[in-house]
C-alpha atoms as a PDB file:
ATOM      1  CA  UNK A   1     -11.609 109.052-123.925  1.00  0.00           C
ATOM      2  CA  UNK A   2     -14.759 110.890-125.413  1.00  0.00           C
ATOM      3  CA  UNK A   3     -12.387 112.678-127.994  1.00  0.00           C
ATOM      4  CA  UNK A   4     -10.943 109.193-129.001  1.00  0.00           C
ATOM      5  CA  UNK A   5     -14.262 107.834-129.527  1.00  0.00           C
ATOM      6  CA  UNK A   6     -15.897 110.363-131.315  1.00  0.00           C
ATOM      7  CA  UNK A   7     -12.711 110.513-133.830  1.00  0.00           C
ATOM      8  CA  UNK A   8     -13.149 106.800-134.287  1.00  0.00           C
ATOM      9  CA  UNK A   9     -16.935 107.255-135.395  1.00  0.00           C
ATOM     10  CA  UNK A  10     -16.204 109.762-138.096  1.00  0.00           C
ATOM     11  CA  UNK A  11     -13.533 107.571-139.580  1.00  0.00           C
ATOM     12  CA  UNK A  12     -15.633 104.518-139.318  1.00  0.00           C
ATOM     13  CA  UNK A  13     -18.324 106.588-140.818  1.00  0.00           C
ATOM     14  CA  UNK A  14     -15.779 108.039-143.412  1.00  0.00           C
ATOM     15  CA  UNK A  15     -14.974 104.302-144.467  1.00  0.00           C
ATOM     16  CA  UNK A  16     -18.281 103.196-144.698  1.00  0.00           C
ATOM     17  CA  UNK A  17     -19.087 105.752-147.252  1.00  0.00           C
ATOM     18  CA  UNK A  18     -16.009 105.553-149.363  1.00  0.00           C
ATOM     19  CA  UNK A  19     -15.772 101.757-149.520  1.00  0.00           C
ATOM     20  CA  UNK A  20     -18.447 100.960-151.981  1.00  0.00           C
ATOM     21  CA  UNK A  21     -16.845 103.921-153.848  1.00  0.00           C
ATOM     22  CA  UNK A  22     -13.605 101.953-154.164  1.00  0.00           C
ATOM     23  CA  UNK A  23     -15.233  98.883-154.561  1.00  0.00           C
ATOM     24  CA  UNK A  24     -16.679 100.748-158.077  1.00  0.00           C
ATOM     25  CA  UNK A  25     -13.975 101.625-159.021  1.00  0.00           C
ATOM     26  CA  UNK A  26     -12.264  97.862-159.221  1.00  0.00           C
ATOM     27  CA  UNK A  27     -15.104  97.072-161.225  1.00  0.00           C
ATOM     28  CA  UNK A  28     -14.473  98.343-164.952  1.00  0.00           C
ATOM     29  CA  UNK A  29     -17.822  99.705-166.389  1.00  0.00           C
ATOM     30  CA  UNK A  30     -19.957  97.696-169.191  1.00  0.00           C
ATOM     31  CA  UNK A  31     -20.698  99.584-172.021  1.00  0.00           C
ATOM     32  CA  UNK A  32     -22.348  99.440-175.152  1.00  0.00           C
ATOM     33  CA  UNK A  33     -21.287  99.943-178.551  1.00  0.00           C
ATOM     34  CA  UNK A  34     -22.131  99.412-181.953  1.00  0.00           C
ATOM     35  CA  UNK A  35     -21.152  96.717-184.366  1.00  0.00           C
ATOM     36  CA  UNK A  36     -20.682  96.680-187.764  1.00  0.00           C
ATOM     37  CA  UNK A  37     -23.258  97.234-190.617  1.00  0.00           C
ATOM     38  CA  UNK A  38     -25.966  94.401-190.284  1.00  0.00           C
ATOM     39  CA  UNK A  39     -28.367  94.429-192.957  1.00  0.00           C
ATOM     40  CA  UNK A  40     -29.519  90.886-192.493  1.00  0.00           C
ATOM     41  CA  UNK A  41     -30.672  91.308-188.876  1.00  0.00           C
ATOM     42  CA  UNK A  42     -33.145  94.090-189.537  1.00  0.00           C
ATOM     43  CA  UNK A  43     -30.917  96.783-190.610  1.00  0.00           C
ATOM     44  CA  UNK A  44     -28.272  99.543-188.716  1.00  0.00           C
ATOM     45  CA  UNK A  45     -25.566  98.263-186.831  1.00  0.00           C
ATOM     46  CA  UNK A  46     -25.567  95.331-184.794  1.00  0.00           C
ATOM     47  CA  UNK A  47     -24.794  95.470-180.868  1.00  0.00           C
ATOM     48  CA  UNK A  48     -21.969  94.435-178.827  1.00  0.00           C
ATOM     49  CA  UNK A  49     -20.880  94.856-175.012  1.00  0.00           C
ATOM     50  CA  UNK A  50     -17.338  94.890-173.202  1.00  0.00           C
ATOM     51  CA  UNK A  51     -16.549  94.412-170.181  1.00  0.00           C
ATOM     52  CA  UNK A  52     -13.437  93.216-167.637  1.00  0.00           C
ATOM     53  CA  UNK A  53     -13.079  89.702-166.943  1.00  0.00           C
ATOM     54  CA  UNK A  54     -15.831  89.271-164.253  1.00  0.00           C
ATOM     55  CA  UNK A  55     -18.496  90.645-166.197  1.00  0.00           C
ATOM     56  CA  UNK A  56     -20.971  88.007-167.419  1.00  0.00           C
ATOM     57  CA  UNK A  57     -21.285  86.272-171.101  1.00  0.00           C
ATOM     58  CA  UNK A  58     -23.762  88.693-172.444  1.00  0.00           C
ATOM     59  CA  UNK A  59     -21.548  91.360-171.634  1.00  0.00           C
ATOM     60  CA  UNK A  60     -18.404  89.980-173.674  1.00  0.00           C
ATOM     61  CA  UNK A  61     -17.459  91.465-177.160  1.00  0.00           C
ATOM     62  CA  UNK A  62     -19.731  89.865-179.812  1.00  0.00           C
ATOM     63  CA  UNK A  63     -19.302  89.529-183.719  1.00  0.00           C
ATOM     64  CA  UNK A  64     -22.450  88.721-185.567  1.00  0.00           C
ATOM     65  CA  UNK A  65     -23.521  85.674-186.732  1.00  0.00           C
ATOM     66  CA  UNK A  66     -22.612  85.254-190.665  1.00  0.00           C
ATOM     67  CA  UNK A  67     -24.293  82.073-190.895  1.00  0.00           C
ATOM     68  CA  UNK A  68     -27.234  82.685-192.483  1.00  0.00           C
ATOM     69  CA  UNK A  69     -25.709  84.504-195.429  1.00  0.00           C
ATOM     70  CA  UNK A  70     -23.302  81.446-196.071  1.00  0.00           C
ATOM     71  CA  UNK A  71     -26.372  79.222-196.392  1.00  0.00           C
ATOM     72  CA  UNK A  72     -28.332  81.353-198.052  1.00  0.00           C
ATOM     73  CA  UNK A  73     -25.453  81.907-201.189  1.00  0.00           C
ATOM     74  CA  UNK A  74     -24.952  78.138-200.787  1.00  0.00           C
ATOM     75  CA  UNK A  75     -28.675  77.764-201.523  1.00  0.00           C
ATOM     76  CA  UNK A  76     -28.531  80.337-204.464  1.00  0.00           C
ATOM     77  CA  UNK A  77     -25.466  78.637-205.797  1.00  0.00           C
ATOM     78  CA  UNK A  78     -27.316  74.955-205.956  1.00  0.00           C
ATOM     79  CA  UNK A  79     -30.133  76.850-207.442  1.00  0.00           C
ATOM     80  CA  UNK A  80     -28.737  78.430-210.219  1.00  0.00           C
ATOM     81  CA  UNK A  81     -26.709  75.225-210.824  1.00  0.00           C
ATOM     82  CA  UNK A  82     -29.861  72.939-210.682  1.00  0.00           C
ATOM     83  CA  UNK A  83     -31.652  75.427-212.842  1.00  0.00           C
ATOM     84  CA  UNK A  84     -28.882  75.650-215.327  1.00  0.00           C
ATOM     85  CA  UNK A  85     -28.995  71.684-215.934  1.00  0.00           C
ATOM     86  CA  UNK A  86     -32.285  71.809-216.103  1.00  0.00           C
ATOM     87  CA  UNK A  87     -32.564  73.923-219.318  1.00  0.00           C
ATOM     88  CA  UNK A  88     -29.481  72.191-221.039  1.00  0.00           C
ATOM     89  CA  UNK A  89     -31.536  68.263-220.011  1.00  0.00           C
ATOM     90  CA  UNK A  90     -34.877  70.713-221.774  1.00  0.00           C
ATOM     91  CA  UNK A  91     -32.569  71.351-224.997  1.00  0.00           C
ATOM     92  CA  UNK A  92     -30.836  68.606-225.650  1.00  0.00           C
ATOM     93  CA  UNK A  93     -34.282  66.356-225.664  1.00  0.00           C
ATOM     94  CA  UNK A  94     -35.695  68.750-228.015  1.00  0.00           C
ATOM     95  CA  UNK A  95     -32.469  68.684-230.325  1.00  0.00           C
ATOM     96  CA  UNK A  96     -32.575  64.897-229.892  1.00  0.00           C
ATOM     97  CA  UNK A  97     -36.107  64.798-231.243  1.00  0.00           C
ATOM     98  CA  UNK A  98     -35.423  67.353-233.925  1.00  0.00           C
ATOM     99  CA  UNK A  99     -32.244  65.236-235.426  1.00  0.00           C
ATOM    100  CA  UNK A 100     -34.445  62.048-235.175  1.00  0.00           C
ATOM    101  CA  UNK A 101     -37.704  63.382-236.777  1.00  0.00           C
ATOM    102  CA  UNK A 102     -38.553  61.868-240.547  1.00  0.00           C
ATOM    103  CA  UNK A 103     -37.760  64.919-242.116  1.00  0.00           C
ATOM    104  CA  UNK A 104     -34.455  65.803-241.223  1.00  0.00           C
ATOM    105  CA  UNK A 105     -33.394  62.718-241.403  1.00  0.00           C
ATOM    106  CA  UNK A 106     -34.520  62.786-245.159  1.00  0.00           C
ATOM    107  CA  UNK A 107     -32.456  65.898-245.756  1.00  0.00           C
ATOM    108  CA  UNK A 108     -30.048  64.234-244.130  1.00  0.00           C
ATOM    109  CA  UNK A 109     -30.330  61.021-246.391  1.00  0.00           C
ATOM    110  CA  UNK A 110     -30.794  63.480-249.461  1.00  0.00           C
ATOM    111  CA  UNK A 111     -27.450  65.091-248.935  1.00  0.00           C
ATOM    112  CA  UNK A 112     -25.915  61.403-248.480  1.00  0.00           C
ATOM    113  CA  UNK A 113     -26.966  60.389-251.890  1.00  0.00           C
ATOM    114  CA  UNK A 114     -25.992  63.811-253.295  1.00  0.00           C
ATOM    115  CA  UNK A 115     -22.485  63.085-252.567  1.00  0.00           C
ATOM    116  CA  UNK A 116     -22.260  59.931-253.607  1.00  0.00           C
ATOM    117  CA  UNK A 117     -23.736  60.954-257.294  1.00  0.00           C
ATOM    118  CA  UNK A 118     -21.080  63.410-257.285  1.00  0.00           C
ATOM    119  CA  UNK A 119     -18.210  61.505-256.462  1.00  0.00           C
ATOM    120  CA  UNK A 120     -19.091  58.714-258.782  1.00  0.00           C
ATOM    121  CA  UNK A 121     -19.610  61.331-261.724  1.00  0.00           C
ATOM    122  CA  UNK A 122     -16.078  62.638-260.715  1.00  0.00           C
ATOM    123  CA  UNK A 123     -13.906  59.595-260.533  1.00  0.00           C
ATOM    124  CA  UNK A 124     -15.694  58.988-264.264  1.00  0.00           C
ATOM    125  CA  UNK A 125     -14.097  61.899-265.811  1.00  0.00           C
ATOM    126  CA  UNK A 126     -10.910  61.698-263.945  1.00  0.00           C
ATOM    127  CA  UNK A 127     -10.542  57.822-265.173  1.00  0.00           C
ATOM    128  CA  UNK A 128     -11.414  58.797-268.772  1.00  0.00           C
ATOM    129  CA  UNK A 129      -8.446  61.685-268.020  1.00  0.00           C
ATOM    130  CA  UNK A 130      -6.357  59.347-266.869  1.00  0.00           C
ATOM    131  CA  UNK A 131      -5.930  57.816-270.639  1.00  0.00           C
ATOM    132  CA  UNK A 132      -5.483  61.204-272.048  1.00  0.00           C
ATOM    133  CA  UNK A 133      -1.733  61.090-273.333  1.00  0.00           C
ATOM    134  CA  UNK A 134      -0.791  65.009-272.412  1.00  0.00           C
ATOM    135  CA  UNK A 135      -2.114  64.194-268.734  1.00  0.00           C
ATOM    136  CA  UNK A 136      -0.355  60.942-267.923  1.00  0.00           C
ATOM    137  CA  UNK A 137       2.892  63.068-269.205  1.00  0.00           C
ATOM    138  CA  UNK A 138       2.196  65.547-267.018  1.00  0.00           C
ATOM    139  CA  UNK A 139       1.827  62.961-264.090  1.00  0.00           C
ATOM    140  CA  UNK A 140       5.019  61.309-264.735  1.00  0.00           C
ATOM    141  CA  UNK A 141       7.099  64.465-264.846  1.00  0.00           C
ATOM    142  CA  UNK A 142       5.671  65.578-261.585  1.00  0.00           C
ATOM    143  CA  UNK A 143       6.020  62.222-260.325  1.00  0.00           C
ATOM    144  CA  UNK A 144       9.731  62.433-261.337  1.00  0.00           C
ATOM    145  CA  UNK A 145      10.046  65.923-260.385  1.00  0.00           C
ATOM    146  CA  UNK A 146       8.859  64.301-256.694  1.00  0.00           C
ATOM    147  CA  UNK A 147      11.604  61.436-257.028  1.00  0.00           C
ATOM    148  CA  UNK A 148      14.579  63.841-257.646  1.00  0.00           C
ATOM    149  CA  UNK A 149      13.338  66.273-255.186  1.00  0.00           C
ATOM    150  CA  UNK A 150      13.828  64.038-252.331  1.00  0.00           C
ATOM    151  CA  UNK A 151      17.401  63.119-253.665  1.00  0.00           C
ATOM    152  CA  UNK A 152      18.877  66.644-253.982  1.00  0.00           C
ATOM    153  CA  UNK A 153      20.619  68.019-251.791  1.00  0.00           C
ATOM    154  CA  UNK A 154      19.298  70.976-249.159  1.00  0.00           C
ATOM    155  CA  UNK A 155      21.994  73.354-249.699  1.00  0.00           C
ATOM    156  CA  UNK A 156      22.200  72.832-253.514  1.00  0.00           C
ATOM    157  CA  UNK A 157      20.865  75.025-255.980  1.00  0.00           C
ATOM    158  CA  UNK A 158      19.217  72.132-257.857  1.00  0.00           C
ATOM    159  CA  UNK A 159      16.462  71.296-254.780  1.00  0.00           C
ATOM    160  CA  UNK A 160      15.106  74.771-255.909  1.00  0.00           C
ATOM    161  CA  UNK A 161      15.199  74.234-259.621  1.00  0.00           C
ATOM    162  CA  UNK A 162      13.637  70.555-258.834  1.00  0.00           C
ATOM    163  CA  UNK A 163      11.126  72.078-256.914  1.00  0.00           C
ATOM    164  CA  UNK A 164      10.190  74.527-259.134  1.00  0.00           C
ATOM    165  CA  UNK A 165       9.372  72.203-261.630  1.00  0.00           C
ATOM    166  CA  UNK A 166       7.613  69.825-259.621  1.00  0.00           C
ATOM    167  CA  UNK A 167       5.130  72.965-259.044  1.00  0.00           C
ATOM    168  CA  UNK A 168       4.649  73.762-262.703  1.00  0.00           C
ATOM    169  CA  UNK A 169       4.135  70.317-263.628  1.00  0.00           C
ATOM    170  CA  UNK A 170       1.490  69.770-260.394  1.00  0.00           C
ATOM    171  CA  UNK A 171      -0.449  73.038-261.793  1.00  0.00           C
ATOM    172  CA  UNK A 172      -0.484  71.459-265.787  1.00  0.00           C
ATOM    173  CA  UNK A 173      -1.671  69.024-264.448  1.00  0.00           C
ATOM    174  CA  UNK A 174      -4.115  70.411-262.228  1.00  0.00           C
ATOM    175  CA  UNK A 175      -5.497  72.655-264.703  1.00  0.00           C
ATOM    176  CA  UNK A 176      -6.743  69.533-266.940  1.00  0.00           C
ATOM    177  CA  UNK A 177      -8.409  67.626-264.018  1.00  0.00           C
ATOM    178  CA  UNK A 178     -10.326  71.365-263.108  1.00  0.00           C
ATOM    179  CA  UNK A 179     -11.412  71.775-267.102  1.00  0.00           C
ATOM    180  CA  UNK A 180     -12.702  67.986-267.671  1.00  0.00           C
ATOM    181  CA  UNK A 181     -14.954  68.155-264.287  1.00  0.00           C
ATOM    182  CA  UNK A 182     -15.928  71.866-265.439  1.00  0.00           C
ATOM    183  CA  UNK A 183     -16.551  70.322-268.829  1.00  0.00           C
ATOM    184  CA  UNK A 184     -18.718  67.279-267.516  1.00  0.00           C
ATOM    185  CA  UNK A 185     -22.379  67.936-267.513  1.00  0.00           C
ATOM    186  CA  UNK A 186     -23.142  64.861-264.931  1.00  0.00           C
ATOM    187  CA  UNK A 187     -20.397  66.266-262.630  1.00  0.00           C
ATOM    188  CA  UNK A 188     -22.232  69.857-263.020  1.00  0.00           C
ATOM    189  CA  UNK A 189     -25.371  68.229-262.154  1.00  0.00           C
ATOM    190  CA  UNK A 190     -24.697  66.329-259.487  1.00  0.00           C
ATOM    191  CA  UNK A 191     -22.615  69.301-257.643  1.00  0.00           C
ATOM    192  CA  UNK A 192     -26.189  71.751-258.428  1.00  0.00           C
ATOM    193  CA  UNK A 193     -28.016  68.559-256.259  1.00  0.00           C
ATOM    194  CA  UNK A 194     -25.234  68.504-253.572  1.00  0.00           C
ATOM    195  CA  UNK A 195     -25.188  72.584-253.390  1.00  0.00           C
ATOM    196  CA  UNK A 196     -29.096  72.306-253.426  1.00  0.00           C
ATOM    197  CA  UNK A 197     -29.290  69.302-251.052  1.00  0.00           C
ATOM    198  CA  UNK A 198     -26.983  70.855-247.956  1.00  0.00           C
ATOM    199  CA  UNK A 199     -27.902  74.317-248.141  1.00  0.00           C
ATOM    200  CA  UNK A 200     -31.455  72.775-247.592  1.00  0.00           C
ATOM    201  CA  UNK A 201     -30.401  70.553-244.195  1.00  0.00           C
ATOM    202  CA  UNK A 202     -28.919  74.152-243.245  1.00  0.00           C
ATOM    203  CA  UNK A 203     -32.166  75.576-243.621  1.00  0.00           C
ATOM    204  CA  UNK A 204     -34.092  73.233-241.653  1.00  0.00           C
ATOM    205  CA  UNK A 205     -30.809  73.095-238.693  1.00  0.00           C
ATOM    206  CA  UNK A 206     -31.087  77.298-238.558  1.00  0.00           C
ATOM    207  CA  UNK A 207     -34.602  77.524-238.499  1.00  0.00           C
ATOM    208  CA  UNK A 208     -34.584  74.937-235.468  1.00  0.00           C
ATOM    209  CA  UNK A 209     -32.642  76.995-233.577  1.00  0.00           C
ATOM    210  CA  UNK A 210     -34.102  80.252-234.144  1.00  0.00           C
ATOM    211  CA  UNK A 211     -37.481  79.256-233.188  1.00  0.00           C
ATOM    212  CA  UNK A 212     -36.428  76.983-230.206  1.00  0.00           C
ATOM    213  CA  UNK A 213     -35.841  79.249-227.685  1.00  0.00           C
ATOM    214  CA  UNK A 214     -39.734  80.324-228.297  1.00  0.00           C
ATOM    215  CA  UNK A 215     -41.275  77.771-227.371  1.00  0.00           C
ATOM    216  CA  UNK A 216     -43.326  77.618-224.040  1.00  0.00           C
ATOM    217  CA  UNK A 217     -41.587  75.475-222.062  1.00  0.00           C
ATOM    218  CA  UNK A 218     -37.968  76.413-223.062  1.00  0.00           C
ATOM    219  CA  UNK A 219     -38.968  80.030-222.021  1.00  0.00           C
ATOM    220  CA  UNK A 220     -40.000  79.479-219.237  1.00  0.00           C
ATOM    221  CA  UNK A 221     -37.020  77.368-218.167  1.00  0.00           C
ATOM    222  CA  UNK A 222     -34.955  80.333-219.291  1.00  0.00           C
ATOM    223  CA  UNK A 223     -36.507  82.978-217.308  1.00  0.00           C
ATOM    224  CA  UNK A 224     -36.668  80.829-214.242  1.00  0.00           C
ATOM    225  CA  UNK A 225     -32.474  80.258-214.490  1.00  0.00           C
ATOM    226  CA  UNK A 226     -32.100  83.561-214.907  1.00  0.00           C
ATOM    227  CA  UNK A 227     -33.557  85.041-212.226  1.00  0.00           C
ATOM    228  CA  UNK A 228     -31.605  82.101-210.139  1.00  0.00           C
ATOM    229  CA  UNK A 229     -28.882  83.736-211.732  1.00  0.00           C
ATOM    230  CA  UNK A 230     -29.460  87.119-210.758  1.00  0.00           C
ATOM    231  CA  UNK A 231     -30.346  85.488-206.946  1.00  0.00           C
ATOM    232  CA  UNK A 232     -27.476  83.893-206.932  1.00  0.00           C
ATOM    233  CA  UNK A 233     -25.048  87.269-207.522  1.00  0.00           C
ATOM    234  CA  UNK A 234     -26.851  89.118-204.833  1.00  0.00           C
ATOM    235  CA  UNK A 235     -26.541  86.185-202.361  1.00  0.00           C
ATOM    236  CA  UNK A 236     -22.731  85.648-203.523  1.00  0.00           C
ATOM    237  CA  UNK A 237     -22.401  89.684-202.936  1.00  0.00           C
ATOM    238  CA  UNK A 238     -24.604  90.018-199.676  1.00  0.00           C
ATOM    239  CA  UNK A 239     -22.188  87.122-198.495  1.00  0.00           C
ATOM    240  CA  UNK A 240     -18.808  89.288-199.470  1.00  0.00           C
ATOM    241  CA  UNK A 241     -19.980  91.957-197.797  1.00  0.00           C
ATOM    242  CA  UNK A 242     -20.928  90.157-194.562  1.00  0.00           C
ATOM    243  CA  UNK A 243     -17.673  88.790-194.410  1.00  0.00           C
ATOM    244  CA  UNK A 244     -15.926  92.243-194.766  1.00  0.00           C
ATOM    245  CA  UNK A 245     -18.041  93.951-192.022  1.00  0.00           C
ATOM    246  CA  UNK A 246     -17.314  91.176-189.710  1.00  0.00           C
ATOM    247  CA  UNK A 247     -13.521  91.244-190.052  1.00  0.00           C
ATOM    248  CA  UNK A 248     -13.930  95.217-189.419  1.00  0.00           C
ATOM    249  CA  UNK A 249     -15.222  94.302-186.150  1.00  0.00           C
ATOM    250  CA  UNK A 250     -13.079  91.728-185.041  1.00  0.00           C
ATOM    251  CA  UNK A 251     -10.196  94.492-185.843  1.00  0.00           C
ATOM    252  CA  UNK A 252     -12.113  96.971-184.264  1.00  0.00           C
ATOM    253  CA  UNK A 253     -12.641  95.157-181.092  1.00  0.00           C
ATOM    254  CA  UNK A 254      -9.338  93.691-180.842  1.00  0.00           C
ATOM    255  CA  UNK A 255      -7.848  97.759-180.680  1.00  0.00           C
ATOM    256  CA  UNK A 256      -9.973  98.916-178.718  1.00  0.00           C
ATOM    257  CA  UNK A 257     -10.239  96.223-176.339  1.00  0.00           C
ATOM    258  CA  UNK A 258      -7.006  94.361-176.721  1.00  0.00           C
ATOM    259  CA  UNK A 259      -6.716  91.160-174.605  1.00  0.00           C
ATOM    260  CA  UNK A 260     -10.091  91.500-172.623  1.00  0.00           C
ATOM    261  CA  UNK A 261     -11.908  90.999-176.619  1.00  0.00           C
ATOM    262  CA  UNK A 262     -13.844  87.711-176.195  1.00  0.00           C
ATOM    263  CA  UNK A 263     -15.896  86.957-179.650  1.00  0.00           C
ATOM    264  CA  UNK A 264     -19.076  85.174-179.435  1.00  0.00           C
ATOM    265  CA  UNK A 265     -20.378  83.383-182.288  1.00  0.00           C
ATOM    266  CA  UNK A 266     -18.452  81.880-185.242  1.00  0.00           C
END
């Protein structure tokens, strides 16, 4: 009886020593690793832990948190945008009051009149040509030349002849209107005072533009959409890359931890 009892102590004690043992051993070990790149939350690699299925929240796979980078390109975006309209409202107001200001609107006026003195000096001459015998001729045969044209047939060899002539007359008669305008000293005139007139509004529209870009408040509208712009890159690229490190994990976690892979966050 003492030998049975004594055997039964040393398993018991046996048991008690390798239970908790085996009891480990059902439970998987937590462990630590490290995420992907994470500039945004201080720098290195963000954290993550795995466990089994009875291991708590904090211990379950986690991806970080991309949030903040969508908002913040989505705040760069509106501000570049903003920024941008800004400086075209800033522009157009200034062209606005530039096109309405007394004097361009008197080189504007000037130019007006210019053209009209020239085109009344013009259809002078070319009514006083218009009585000239040699020049109505010339007319009529291209006007005739026009008529049998549109009669011939396409395939013939007459359309081209017809044609031909139509083109020689046309010239003549070209020729005559070019020398009587060339010849009139009120046509001359009034084309030096048109030249004169829009070369001047040209002028004043250049010079406008060169120097509007310099002044104070354009500049500074400038300079602040630029750097909105350059914000807005950064943002757009910090975001790219915050998406790219966060799929890496997600791929990373689901091989290594297949099935058990719980992500936190978004």
């Amino acid at each position: 009886m003492n030998r049975i009892l004594a055997a039964t102590v040393v398993l018991g004690t046996m048991a008690f020593g390798v239970g908790p043992a085996l009891a480990d051993m059902g439970q998987p070990e937590t462990s630590r690793h490290r995420g992907g790149f994470l500039p945004w939350q201080g720098g290195g690699f963000g954290e993550y832990g795995v466990s089994g299925p009875g291991a708590s929240q904090q211990q379950q796979p986690k991806v970080y948190d991309i949030a903040p980078a969508v908002a913040q390109a989505a705040f760069a975006v509106a501000q570049y945008d903003n920024r941008w309209i800004g400086l075209q409202v800033m522009l157009e107001r200034a062209r606005g009051d530039f096109f309405a200001s007394a004097d361009y609107l008197s080189a504007r006026k000037e130019v007006g009149e210019a053209q009209n003195a020239y085109d009344s000096a013009s259809d002078a001459v070319m009514a006083r040509l218009a009585n000239d015998q040699n020049y109505r001729k010339l007319v009529e045969q291209r006007t005739q030349e026009q008529i049998d044209l549109k009669s011939a047939d396409v395939d013939s060899g007459l359309r081209n002849v017809v044609a031909s002539e139509k083109l020689r007359y046309g010239a003549m008669a070209s020729r005559m209107e070019a020398y009587a305008l060339a010849s009139d000293s009120a046509v001359q005139d009034a084309k030096s005072r048109l030249v004169a007139a829009q070369e001047a509004l040209t002028v004043k529209e250049r010079q406008f533009e060169s120097q509007l870009f310099n002044r104070p408040e354009i500049a500074a509208a400038r300079q602040s959409m630029e750097m909105a712009r350059a914000n807005k890159a950064g943002a757009v690229g910090y975001l790219c890359g915050a998406e790219i490190t966060r799929a890496d994990q997600i791929d990373v976690n689901s091989q290594m931890y297949g099935g058990n892979t719980v992500i936190v966050g978004p």
